[in-house]
C-alpha atoms as a PDB file:
ATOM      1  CA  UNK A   1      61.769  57.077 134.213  1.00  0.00           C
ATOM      2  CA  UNK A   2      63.627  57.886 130.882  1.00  0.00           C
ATOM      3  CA  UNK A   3      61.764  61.353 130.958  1.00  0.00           C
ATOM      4  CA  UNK A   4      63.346  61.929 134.335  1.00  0.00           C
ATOM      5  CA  UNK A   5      67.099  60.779 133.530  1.00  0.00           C
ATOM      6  CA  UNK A   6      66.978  63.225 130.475  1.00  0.00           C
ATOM      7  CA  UNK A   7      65.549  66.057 132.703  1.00  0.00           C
ATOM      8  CA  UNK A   8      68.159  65.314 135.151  1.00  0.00           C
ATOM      9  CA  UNK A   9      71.053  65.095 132.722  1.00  0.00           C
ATOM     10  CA  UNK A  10      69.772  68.223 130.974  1.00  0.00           C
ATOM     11  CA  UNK A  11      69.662  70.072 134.320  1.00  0.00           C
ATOM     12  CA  UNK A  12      73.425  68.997 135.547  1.00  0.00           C
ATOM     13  CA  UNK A  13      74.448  70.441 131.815  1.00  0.00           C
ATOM     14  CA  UNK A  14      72.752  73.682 132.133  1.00  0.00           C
ATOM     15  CA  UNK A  15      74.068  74.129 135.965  1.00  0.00           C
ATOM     16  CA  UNK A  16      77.636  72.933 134.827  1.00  0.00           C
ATOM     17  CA  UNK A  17      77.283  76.169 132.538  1.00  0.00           C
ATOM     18  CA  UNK A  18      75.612  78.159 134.589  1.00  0.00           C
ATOM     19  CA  UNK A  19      78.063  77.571 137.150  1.00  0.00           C
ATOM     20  CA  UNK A  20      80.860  78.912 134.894  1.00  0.00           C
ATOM     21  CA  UNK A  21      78.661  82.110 134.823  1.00  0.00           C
ATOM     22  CA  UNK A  22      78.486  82.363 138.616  1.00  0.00           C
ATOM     23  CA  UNK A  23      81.773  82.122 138.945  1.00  0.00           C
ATOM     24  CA  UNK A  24      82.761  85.499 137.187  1.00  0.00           C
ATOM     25  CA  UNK A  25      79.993  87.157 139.434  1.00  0.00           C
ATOM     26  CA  UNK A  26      81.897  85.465 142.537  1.00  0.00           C
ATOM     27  CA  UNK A  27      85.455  86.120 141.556  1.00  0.00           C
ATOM     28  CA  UNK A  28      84.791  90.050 140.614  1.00  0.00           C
ATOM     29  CA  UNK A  29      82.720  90.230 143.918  1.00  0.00           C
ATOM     30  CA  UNK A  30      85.564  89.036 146.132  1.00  0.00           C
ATOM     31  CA  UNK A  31      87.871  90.932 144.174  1.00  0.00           C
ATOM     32  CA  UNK A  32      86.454  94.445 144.460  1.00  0.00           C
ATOM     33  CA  UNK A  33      83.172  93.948 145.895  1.00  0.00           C
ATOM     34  CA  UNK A  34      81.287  94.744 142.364  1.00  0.00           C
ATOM     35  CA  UNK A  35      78.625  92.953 141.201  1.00  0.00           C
ATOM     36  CA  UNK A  36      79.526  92.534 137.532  1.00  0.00           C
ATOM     37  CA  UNK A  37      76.154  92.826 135.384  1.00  0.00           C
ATOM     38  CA  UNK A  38      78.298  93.319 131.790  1.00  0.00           C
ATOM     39  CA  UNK A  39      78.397  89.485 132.210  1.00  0.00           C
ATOM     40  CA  UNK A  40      75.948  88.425 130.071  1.00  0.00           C
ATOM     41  CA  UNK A  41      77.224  90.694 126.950  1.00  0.00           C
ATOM     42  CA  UNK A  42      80.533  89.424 127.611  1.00  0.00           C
ATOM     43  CA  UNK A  43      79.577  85.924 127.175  1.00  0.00           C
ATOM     44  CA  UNK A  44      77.676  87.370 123.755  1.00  0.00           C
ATOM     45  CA  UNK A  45      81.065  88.995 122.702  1.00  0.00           C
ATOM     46  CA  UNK A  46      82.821  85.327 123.292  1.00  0.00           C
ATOM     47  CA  UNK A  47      80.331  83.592 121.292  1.00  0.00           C
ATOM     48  CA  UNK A  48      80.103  86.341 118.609  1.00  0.00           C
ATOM     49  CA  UNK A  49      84.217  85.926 118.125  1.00  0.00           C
ATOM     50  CA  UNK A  50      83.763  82.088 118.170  1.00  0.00           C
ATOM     51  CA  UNK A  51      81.499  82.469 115.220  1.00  0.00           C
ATOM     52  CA  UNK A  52      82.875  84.559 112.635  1.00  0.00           C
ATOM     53  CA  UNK A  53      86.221  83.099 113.313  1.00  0.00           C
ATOM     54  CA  UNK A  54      85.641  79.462 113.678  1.00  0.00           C
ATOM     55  CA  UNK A  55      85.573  79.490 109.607  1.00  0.00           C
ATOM     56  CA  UNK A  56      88.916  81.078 109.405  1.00  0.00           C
ATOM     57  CA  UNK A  57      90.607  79.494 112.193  1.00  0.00           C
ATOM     58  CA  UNK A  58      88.884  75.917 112.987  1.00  0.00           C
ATOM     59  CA  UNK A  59      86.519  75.938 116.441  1.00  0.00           C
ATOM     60  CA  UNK A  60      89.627  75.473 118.822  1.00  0.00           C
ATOM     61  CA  UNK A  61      91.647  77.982 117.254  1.00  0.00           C
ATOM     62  CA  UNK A  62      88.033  80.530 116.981  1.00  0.00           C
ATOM     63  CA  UNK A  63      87.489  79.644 120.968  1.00  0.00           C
ATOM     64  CA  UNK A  64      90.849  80.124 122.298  1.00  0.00           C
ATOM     65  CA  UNK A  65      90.806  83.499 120.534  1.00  0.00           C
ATOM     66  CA  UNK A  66      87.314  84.446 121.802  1.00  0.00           C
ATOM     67  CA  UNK A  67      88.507  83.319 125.321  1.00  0.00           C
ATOM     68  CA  UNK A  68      91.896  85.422 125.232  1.00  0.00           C
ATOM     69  CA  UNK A  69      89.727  88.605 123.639  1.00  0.00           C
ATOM     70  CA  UNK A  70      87.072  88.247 126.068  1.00  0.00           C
ATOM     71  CA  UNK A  71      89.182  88.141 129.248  1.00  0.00           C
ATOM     72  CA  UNK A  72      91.051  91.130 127.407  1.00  0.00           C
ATOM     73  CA  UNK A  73      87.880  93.278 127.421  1.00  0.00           C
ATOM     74  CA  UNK A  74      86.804  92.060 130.751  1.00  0.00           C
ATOM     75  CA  UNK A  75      90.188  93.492 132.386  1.00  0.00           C
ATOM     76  CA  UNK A  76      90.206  96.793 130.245  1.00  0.00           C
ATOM     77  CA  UNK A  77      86.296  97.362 131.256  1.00  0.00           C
ATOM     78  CA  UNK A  78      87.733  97.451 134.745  1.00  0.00           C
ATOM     79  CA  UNK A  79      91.141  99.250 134.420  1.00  0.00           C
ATOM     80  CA  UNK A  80      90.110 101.485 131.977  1.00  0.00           C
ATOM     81  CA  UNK A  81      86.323 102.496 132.708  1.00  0.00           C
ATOM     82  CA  UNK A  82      86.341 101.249 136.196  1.00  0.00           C
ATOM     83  CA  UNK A  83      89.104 102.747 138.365  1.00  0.00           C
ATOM     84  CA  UNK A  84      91.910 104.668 138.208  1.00  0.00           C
ATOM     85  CA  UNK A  85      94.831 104.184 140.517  1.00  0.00           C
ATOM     86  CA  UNK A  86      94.640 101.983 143.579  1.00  0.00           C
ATOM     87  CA  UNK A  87      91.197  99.913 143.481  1.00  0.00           C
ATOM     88  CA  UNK A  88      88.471 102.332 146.218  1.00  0.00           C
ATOM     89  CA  UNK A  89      85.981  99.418 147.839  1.00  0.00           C
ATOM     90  CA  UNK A  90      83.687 102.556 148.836  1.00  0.00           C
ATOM     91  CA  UNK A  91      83.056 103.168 145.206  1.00  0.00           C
ATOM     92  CA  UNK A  92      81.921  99.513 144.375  1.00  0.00           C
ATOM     93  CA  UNK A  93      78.466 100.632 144.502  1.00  0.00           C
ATOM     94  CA  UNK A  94      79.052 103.100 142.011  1.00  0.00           C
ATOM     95  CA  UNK A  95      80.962 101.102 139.941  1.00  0.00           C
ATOM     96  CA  UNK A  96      78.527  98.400 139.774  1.00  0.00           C
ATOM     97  CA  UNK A  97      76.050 100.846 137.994  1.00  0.00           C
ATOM     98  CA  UNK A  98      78.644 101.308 135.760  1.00  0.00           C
ATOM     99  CA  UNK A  99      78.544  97.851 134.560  1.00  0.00           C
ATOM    100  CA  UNK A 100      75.427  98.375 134.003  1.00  0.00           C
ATOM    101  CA  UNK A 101      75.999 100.727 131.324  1.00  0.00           C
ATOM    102  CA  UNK A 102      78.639  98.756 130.010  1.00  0.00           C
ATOM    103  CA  UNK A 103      76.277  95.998 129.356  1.00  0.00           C
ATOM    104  CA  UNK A 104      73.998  97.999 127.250  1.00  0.00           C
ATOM    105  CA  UNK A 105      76.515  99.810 125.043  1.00  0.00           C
ATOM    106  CA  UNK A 106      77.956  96.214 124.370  1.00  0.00           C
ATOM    107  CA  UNK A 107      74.648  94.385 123.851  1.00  0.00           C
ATOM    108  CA  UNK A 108      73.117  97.431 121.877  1.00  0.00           C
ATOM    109  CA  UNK A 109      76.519  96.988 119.355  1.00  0.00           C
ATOM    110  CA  UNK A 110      76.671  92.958 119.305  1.00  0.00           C
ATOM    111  CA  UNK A 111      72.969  93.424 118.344  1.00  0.00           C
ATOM    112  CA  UNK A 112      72.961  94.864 115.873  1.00  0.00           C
ATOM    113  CA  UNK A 113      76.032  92.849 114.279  1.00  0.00           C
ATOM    114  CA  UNK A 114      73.841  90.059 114.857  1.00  0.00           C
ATOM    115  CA  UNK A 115      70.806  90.882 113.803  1.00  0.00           C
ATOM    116  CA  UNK A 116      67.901  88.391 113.576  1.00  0.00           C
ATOM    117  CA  UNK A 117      70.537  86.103 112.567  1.00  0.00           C
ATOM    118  CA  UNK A 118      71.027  82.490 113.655  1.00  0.00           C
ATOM    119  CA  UNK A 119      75.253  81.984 114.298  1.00  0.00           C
ATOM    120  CA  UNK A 120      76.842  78.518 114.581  1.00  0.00           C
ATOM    121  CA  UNK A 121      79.219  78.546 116.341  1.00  0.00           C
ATOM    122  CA  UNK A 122      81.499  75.598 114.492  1.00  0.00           C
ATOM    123  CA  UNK A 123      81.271  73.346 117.457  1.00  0.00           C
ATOM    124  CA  UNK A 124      82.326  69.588 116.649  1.00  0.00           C
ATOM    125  CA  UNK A 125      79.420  68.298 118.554  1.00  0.00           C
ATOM    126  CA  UNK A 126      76.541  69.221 116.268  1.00  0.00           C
ATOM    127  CA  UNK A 127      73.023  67.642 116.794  1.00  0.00           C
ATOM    128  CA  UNK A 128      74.738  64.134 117.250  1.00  0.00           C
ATOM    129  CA  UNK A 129      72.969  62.288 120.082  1.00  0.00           C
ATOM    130  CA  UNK A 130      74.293  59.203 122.540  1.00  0.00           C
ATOM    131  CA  UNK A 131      70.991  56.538 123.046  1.00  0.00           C
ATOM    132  CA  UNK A 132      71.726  54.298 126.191  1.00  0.00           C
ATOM    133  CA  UNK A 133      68.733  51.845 126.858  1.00  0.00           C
ATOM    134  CA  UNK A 134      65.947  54.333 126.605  1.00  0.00           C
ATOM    135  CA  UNK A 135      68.039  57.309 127.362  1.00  0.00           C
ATOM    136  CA  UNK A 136      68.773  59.932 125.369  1.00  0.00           C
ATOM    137  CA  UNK A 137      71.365  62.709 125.673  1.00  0.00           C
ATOM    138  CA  UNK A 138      72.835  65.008 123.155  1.00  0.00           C
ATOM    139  CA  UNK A 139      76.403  65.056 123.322  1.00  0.00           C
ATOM    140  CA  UNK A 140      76.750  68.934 123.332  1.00  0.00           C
ATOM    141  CA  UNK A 141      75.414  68.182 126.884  1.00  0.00           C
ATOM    142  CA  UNK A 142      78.085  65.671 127.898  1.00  0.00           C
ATOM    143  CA  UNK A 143      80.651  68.392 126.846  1.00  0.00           C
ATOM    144  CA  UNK A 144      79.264  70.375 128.944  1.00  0.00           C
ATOM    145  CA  UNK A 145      79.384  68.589 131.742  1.00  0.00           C
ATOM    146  CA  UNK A 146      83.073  67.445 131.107  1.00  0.00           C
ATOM    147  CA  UNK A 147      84.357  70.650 129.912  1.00  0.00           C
ATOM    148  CA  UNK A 148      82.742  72.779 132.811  1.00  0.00           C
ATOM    149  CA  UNK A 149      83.794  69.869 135.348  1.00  0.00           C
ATOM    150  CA  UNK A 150      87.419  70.835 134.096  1.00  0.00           C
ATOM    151  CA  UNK A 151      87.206  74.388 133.715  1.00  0.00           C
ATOM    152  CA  UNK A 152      85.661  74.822 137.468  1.00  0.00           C
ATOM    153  CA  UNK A 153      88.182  72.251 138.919  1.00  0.00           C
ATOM    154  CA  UNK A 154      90.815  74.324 137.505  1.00  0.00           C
ATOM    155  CA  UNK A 155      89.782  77.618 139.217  1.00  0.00           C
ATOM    156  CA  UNK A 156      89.241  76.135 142.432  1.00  0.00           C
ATOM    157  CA  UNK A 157      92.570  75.007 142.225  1.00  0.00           C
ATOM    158  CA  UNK A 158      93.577  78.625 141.361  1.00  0.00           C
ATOM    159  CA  UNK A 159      91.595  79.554 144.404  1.00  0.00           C
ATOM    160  CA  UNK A 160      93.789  77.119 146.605  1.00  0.00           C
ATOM    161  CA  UNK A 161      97.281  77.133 145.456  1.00  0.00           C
ATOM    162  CA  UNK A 162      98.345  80.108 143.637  1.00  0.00           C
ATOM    163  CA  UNK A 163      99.403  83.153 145.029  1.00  0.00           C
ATOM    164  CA  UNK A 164      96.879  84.978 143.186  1.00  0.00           C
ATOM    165  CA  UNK A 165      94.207  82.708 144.623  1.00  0.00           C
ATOM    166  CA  UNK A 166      95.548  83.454 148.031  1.00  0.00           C
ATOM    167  CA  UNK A 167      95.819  87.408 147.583  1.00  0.00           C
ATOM    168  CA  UNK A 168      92.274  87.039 146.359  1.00  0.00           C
ATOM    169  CA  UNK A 169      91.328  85.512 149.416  1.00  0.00           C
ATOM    170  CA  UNK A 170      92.597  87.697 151.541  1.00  0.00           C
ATOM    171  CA  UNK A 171      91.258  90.983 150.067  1.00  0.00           C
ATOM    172  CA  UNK A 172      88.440  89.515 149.821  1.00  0.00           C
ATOM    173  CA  UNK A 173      88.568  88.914 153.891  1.00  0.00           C
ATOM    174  CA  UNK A 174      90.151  92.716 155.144  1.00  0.00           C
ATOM    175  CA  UNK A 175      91.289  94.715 151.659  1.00  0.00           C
ATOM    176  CA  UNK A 176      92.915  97.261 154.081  1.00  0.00           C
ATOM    177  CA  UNK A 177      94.885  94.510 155.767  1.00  0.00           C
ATOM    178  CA  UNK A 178      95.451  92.675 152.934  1.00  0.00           C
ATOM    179  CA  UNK A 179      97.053  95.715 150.879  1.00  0.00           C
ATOM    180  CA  UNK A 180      99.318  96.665 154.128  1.00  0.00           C
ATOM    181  CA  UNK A 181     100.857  93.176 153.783  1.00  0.00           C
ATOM    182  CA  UNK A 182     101.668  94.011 150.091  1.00  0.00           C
ATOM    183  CA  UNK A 183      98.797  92.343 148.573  1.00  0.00           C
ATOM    184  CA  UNK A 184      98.707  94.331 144.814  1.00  0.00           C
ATOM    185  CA  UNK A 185      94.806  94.822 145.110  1.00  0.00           C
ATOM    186  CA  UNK A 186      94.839  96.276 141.446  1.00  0.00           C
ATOM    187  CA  UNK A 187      96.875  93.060 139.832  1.00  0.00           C
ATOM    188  CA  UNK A 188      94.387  91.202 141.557  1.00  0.00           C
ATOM    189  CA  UNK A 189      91.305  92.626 140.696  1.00  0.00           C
ATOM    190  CA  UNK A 190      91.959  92.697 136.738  1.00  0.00           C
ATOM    191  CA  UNK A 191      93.012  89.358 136.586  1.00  0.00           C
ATOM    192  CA  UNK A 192      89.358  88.690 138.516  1.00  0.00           C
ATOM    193  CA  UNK A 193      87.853  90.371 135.730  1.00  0.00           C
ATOM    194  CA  UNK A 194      90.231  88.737 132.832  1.00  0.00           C
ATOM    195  CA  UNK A 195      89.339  85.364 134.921  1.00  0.00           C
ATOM    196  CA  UNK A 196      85.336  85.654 134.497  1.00  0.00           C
ATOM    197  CA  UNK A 197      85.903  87.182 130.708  1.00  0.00           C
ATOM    198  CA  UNK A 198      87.111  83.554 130.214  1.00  0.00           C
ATOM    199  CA  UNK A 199      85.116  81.728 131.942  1.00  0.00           C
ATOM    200  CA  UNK A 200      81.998  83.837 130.117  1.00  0.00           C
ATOM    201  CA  UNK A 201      83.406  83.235 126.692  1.00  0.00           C
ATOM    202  CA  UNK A 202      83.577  79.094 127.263  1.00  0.00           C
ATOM    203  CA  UNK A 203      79.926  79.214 128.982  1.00  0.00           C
ATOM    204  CA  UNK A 204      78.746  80.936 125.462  1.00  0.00           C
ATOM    205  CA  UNK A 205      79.832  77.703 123.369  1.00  0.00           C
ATOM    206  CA  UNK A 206      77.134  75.390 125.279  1.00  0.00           C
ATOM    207  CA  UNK A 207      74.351  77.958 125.649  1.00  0.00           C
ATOM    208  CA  UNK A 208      74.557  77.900 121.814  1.00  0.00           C
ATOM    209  CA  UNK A 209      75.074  74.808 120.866  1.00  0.00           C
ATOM    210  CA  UNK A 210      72.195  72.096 120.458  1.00  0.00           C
ATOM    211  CA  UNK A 211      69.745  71.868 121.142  1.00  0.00           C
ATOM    212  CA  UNK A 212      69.719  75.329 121.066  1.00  0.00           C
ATOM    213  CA  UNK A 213      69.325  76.859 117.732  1.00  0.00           C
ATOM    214  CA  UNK A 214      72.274  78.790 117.652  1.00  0.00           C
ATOM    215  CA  UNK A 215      74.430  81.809 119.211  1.00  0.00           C
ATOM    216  CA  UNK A 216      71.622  85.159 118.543  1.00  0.00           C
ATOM    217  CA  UNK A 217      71.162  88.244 120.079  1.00  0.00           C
ATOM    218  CA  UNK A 218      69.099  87.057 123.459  1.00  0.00           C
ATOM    219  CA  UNK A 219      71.928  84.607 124.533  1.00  0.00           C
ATOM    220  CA  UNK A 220      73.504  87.168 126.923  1.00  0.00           C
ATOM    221  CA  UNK A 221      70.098  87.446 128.794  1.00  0.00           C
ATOM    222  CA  UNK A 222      70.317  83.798 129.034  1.00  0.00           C
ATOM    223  CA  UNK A 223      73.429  83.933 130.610  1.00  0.00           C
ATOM    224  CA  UNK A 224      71.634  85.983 133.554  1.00  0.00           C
ATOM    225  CA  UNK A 225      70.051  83.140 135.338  1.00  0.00           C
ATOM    226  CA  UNK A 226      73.814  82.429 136.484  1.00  0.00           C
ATOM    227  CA  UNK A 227      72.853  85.776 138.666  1.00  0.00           C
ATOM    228  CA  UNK A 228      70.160  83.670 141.339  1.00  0.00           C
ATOM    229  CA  UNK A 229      72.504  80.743 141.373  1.00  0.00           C
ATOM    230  CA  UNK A 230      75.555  83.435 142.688  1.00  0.00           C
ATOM    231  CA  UNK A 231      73.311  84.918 144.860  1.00  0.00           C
ATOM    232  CA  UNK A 232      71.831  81.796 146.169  1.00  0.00           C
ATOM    233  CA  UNK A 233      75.034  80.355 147.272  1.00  0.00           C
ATOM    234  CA  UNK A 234      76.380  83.282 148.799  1.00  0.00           C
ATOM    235  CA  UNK A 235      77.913  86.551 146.792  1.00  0.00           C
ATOM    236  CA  UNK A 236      81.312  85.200 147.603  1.00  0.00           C
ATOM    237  CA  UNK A 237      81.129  81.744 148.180  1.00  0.00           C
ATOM    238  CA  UNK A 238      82.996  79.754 144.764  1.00  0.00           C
ATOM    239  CA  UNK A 239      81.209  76.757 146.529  1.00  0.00           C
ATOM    240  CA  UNK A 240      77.919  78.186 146.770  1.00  0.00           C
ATOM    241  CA  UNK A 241      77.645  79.470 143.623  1.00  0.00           C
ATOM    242  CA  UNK A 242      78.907  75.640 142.081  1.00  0.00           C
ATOM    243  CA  UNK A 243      75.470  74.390 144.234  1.00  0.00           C
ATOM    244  CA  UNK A 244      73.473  76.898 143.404  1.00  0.00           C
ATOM    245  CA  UNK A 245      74.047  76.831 140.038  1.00  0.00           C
ATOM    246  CA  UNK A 246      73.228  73.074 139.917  1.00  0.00           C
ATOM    247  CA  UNK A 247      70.065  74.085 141.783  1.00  0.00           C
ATOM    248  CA  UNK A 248      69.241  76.581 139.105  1.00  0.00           C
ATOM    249  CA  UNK A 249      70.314  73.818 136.593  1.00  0.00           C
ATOM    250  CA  UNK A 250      68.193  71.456 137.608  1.00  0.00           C
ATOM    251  CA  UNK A 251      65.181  73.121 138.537  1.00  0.00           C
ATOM    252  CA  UNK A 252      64.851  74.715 134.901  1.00  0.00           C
ATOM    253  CA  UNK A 253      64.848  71.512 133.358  1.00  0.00           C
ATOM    254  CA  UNK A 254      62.548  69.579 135.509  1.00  0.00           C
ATOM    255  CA  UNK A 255      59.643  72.722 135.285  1.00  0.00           C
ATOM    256  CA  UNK A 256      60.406  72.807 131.955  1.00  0.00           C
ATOM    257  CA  UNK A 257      60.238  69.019 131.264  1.00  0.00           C
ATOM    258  CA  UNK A 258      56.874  69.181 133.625  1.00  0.00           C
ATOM    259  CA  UNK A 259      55.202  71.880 132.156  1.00  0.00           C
ATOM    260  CA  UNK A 260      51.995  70.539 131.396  1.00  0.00           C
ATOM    261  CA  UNK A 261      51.922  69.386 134.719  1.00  0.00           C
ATOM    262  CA  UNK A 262      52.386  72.744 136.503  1.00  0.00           C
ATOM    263  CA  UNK A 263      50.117  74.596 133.813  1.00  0.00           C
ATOM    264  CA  UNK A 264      48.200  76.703 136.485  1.00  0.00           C
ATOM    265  CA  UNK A 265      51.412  78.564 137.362  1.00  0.00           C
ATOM    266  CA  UNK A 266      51.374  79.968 133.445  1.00  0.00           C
ATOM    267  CA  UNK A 267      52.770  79.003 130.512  1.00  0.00           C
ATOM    268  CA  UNK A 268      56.873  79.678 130.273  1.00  0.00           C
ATOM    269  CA  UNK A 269      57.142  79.408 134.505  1.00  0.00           C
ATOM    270  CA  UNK A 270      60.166  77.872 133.671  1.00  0.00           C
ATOM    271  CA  UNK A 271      62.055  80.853 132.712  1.00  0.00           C
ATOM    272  CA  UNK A 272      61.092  82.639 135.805  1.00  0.00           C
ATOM    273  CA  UNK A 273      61.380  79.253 137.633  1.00  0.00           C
ATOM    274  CA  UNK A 274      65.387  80.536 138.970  1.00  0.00           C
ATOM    275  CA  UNK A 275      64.156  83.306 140.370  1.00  0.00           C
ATOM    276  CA  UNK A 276      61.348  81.504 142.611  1.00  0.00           C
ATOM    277  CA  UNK A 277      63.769  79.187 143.686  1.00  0.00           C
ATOM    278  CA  UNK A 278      66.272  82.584 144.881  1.00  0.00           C
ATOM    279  CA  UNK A 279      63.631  84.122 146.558  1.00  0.00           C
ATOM    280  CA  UNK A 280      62.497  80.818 148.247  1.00  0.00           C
ATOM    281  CA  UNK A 281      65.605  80.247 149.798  1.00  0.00           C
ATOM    282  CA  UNK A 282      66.872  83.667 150.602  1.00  0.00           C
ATOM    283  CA  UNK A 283      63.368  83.682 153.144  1.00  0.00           C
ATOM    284  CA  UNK A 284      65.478  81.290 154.487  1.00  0.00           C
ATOM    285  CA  UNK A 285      68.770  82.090 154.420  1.00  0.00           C
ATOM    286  CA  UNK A 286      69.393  85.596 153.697  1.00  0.00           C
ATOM    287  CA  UNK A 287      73.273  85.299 153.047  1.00  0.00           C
ATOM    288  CA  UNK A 288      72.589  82.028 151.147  1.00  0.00           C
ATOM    289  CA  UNK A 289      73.591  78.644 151.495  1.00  0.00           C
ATOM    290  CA  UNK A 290      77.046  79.435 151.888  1.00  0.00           C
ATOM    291  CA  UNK A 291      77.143  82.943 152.798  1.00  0.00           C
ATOM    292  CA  UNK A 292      78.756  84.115 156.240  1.00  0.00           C
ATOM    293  CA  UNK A 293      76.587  86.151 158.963  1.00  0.00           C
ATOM    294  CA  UNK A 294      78.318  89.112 159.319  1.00  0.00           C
ATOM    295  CA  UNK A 295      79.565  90.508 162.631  1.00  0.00           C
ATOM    296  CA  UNK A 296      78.888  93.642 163.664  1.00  0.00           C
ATOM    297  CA  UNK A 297      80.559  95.625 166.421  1.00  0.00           C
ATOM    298  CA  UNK A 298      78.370  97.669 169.296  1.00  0.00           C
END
């Protein structure tokens, strides 16, 4: 039964931080209907600032600079790589491929700053542990929970009563209608972007910290399995991709604390594990668990 609560606790960490993941996907998506793949070297960028400046300037001082920098490049990637002028949904496609190459110049550079090197990030948490009755958590995974509890309670309170959450909302419903009623689609969309730069940059702290080894180059592709979890909840539901990413969460760490049980599906299932579950529900419900059917007119 201890087994279980670990897996469990372990799985509501990793979807807590996942979930911060999703959320940039989700935020950029309703903004200008781009699906975002540069988010995974973002989050490396975040972490990378957090470590060579936690030395210098303390952890809280290192993370608030990695968040500020990282929503920084987030919002220049867009204004400067991504559009020019007023924001043009019938180039998201295109734009989304951009990302793509976005992602690789950044990951091919953080790599090789990196290296084969292990970074610690300076986090106060350590490999200290909390032991309740036969349970044991580390308490990197508590702040996770707590931090990313905060962090997403704050954005869904962006979502609901700030007049950027309510521009984002409705450009996200009818952009044409929504800029005719003096919605500033552009203001909007970068401060999507500078949004999920920040949210990437805190999700990079807990993907590093124990009881994993350390921030290296393959963190970003970590960051990735936030992708299903968006997509599983519905492109842009903030909802959905909360529950999927919980989903995501805590299947990985129940396959991965039952592996020797689930053998014949191949060693390491759990790292493809995410994807099954996406493709398992999307038989079912193609738009996702929260997604919309869309309405077409004949």
């Amino acid at each position: 039964m201890s087994a279980l609560v670990d897996d469990l606790i372990d799985g509501l960490a990793l979807g807590s931080v996942y979930a911060l993941v999703a959320l940039g996907f989700v935020v950029i998506f309703k903004a200008s209907g781009v699906i975002n793949f540069a988010q995974g070297s973002l989050l490396l960028f975040g972490g990378y600032l957090t470590a060579v400046l936690h030395d210098d300037l303390g952890f809280a001082g290192a993370l608030a600079v990695a968040v500020l920098a990282t929503a920084l490049l987030a919002g220049a990637v867009d204004r400067l790589l991504l559009r020019r002028g007023d924001p043009d949904p019938r180039m998201a496609h295109v734009q989304t491929i951009v990302t793509i190459g976005v992602d690789i110049v950044l990951l091919t550079d953080l790599s090789r700053r990196i290296g084969g090197d292990l970074l610690s990030l300076g986090d106060p948490w350590g490999d200290a542990v909390v032991t309740v009755g036969q349970v044991t958590v580390a308490e990197s995974r508590i702040a996770a929970i707590v931090v990313s509890a905060v962090a997403i309670a704050a954005v869904f309170a962006l979502f609901r009563w700030t007049p950027w959450g309510l521009s984002l909302r409705a450009a996200a419903e009818d952009t044409e209608a929504a800029a005719l009623m003096g919605v500033r689609l552009g203001r909007v969309r970068m401060l999507a972007w500078c949004l999920a730069g920040a949210l990437a940059a805190l999700a990079a702290v807990f993907l590093a910290a124990f009881p994993a080894p350390g921030l290296e180059r393959t963190t970003g592709q970590i960051a990735l399995k936030a992708f299903p979890a968006a997509i599983l909840g519905g492109m842009a539901s903030p909802p959905g991709a909360l529950a999927g990413s919980l989903l995501i969460g805590l299947t990985e760490a129940l396959v991965a604390g039952h592996q020797s049980d689930l053998h014949v599906l191949g060693e390491g299932f759990g790292d493809v594990a995410p994807y099954a579950v996406m493709v398992l529900v999307l038989l079912v419900r193609p738009t996702g668990l929260f997604g919309a059917k869309g309405a077409a007119r004949v």
